[in-house]
N, C-alpha and C. Protein backbone atom coordinates (compact mmCIF):
# COMPACT_ATOMS: atom_id res chain seq x y z
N UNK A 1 -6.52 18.22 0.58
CA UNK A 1 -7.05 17.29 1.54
C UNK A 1 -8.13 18.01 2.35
N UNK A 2 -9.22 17.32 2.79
CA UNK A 2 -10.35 17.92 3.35
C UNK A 2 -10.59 17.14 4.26
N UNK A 3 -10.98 17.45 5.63
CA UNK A 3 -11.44 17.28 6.56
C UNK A 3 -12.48 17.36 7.19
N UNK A 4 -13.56 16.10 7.17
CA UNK A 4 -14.67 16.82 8.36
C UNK A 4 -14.88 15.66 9.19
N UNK A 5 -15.65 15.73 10.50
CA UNK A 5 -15.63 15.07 11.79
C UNK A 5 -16.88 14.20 10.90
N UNK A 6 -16.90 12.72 11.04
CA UNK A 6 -17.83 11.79 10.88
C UNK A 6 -19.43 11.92 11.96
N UNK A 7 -20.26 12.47 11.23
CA UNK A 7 -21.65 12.19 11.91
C UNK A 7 -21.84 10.75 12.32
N UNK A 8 -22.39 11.16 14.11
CA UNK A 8 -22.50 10.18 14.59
C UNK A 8 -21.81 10.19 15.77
N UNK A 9 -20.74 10.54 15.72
CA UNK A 9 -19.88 11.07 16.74
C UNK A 9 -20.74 11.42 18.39
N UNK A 10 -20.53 11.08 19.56
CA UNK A 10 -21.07 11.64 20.68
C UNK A 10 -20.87 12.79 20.64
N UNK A 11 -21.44 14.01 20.79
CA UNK A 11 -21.27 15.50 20.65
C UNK A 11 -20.61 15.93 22.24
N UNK A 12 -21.16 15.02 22.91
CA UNK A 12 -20.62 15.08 24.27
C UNK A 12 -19.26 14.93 24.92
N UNK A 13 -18.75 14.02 24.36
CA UNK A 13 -17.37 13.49 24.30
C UNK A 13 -16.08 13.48 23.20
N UNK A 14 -15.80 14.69 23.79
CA UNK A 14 -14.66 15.42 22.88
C UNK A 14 -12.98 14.68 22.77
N UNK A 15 -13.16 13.44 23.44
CA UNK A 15 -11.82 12.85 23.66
C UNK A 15 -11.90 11.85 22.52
N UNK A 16 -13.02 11.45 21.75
CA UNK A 16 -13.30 10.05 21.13
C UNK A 16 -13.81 10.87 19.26
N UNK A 17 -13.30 10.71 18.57
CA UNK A 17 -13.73 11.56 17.09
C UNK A 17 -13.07 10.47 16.06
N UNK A 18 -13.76 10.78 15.39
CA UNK A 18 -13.75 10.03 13.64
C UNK A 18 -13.61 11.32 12.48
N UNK A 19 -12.74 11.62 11.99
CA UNK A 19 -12.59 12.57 10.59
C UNK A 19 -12.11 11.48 9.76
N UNK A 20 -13.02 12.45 8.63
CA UNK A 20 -12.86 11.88 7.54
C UNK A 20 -11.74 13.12 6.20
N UNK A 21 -10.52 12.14 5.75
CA UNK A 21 -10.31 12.84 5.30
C UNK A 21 -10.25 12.42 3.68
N UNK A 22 -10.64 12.93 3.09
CA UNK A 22 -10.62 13.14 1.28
C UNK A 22 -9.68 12.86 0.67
N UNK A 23 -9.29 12.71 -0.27
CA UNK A 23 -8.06 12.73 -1.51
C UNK A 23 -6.51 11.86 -0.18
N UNK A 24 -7.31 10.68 0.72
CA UNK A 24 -6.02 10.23 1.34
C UNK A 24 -6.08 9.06 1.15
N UNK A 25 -5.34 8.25 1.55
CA UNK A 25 -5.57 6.52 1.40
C UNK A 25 -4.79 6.21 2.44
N UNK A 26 -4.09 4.58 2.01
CA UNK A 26 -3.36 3.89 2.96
C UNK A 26 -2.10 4.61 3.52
N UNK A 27 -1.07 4.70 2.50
CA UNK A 27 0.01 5.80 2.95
C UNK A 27 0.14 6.96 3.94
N UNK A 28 -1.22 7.77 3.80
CA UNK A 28 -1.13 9.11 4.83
C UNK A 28 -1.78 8.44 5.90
N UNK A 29 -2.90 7.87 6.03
CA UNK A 29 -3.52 7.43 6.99
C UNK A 29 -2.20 6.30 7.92
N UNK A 30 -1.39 5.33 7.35
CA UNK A 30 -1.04 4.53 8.39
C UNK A 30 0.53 5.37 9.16
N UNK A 31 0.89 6.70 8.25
CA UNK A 31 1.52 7.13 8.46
C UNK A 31 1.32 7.70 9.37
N UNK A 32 0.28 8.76 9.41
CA UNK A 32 -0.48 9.44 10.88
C UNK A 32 -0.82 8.39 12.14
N UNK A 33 -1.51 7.52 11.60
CA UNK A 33 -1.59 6.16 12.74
C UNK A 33 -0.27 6.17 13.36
N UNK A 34 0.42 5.70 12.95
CA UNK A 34 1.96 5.65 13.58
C UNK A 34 2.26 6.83 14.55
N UNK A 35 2.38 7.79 14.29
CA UNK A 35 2.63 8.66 15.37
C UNK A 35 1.82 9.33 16.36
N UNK A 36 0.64 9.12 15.96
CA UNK A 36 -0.34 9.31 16.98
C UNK A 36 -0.41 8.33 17.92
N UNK A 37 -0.42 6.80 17.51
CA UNK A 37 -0.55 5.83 18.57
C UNK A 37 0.71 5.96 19.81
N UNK A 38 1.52 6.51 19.23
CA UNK A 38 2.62 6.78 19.94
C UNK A 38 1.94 7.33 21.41
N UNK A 39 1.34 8.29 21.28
CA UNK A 39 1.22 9.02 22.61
C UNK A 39 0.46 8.64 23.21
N UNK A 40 1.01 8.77 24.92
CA UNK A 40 0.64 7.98 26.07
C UNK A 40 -0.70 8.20 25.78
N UNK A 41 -1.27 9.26 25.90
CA UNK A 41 -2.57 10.01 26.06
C UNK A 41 -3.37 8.83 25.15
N UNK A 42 -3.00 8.51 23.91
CA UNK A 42 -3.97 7.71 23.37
C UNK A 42 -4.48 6.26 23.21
N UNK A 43 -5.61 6.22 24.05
CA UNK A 43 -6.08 4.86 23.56
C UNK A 43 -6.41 3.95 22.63
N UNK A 44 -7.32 4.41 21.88
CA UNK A 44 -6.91 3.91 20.02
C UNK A 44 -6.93 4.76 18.87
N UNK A 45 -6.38 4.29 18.41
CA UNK A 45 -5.92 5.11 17.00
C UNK A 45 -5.53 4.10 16.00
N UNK A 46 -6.79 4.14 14.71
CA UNK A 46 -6.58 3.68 13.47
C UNK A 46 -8.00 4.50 12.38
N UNK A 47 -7.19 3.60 11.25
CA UNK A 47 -8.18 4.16 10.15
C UNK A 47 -8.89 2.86 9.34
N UNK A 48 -9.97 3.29 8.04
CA UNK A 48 -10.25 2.56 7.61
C UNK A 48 -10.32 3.58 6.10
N UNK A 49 -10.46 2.34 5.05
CA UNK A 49 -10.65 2.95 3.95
C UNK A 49 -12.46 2.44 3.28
N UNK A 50 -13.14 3.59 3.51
CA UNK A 50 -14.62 2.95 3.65
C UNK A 50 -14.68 1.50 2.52
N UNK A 51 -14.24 2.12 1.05
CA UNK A 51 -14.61 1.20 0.17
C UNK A 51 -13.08 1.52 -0.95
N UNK A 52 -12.65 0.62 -1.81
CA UNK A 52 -11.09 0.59 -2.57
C UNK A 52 -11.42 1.89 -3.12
N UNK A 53 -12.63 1.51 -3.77
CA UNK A 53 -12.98 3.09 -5.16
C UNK A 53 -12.92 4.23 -4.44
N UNK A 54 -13.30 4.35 -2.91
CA UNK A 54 -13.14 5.38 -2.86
C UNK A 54 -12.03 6.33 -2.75
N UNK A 55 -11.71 7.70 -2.22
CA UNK A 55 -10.08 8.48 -2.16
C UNK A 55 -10.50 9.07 -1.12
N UNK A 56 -10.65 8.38 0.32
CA UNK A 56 -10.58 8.61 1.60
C UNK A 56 -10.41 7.74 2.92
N UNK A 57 -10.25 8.60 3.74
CA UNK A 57 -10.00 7.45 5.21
C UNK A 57 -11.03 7.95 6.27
N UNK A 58 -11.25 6.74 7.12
CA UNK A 58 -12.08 7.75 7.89
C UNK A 58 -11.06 6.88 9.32
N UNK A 59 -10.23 8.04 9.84
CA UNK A 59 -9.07 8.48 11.31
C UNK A 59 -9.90 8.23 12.28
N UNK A 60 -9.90 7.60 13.09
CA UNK A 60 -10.81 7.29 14.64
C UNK A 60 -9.45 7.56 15.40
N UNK A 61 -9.90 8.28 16.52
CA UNK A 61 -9.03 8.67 17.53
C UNK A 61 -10.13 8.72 19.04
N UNK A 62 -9.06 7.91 20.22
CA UNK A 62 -9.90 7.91 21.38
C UNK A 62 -8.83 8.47 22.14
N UNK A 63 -8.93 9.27 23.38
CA UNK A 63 -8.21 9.46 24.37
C UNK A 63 -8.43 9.55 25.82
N UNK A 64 -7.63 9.29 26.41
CA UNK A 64 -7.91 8.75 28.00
C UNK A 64 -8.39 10.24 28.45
N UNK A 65 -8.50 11.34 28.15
CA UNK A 65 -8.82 12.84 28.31
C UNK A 65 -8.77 13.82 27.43
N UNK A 66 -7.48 14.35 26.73
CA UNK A 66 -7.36 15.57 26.12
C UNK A 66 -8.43 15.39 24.65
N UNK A 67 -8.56 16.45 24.20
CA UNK A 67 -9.84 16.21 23.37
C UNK A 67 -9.43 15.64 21.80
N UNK A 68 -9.95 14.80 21.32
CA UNK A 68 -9.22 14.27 19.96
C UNK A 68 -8.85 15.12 19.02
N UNK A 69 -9.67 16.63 18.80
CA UNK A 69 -8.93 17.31 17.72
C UNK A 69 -7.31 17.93 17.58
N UNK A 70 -7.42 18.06 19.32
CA UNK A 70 -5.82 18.44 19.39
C UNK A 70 -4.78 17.68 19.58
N UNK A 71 -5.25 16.39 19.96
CA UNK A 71 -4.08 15.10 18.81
C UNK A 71 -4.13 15.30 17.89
N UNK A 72 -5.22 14.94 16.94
CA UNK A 72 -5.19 15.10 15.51
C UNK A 72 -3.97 16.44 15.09
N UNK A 73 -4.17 17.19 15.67
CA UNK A 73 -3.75 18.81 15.23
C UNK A 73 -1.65 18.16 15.60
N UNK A 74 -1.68 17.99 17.04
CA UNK A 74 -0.16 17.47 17.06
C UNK A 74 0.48 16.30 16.43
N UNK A 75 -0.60 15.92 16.10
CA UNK A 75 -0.07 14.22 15.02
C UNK A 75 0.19 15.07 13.65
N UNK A 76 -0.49 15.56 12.83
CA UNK A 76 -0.41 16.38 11.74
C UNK A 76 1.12 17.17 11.54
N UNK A 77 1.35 18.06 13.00
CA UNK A 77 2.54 18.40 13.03
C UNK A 77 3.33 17.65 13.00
N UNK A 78 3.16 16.62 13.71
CA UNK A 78 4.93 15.56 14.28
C UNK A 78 5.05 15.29 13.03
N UNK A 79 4.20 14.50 12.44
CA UNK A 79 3.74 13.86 10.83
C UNK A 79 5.24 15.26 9.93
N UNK A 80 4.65 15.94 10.26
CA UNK A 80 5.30 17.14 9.20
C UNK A 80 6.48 17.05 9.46
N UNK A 81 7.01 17.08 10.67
CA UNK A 81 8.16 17.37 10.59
C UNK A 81 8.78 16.21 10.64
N UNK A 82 8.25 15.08 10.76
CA UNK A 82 9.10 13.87 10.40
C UNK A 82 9.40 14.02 8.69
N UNK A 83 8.44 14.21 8.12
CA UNK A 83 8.32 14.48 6.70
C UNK A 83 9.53 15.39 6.06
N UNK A 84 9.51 16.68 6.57
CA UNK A 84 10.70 17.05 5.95
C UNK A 84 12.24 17.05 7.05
N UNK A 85 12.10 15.74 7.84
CA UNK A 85 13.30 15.53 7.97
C UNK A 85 14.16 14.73 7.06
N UNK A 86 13.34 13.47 7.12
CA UNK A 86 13.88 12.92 5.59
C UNK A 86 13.90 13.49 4.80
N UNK A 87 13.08 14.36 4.23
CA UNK A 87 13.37 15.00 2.69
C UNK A 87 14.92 15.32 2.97
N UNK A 88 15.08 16.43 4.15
CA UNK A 88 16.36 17.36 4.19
C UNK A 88 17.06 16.09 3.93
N UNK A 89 17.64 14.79 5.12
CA UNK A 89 18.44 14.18 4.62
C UNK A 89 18.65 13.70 3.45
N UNK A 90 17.25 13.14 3.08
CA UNK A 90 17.28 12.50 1.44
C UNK A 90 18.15 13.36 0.54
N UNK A 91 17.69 14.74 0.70
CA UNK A 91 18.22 15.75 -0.16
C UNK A 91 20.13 15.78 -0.30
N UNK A 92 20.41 15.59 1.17
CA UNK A 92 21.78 15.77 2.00
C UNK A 92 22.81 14.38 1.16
N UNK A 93 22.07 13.79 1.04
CA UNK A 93 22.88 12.00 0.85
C UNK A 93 23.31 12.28 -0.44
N UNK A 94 21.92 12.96 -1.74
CA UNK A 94 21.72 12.86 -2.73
C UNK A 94 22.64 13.62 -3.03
N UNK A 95 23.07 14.65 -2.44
CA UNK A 95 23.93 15.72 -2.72
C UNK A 95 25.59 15.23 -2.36
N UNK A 96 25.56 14.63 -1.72
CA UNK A 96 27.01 13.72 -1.16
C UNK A 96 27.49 12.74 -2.10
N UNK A 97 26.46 12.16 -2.19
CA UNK A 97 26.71 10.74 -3.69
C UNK A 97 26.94 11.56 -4.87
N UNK A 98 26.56 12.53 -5.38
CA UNK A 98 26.89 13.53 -6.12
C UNK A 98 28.21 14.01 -6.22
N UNK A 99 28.67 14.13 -5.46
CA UNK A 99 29.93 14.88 -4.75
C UNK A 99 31.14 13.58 -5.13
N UNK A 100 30.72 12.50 -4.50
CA UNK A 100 31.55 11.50 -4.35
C UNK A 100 32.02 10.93 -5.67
């Protein structure tokens, strides 16, 4: 997955950013949406998929202050570790039904 900030962007205003990321679609993108909108700090947060053919999103993030890359950066994390919490359980159940 690749990342770069969408030209065009105010260079001035570090709270408001657009990345674009590569090889993602609907799944990672509404997944990240989700937990980013979560936080107080943020005012909007969504994505778009420029065109079907393509294999990217382009992430818009605004915030009432802190600067958008370091949401991005704590959404990525939360993202993660929501991620392998289910796995662990998934893993945990799979292993129980097994058992049973």
């Amino acid at each position: 997955m690749g990342v770069a900030e969408l030209v065009g962007d105010d260079p001035t205003d570090e709270s408001a950013r657009t990345y674009i990321f590569d090889g993602e679609g609907h799944t990672f993108g509404n997944a990240l949406r989700s937990v980013i909108s979560r936080y107080p700090e943020v005012t909007f947060c969504g994505y778009t998929v420029p065109h079907p053919a393509d294999d990217k999103i382009n992430f818009r993030i605004q915030t009432s202050g802190p600067r958008a890359i370091d949401i991005l950066r704590r959404g990525l994390t939360d993202l993660e570790e929501h991620c392998e919490h289910i796995m662990k359980t998934f893993s945990q159940e799979v292993e129980n039904f097994k058992a049973s």
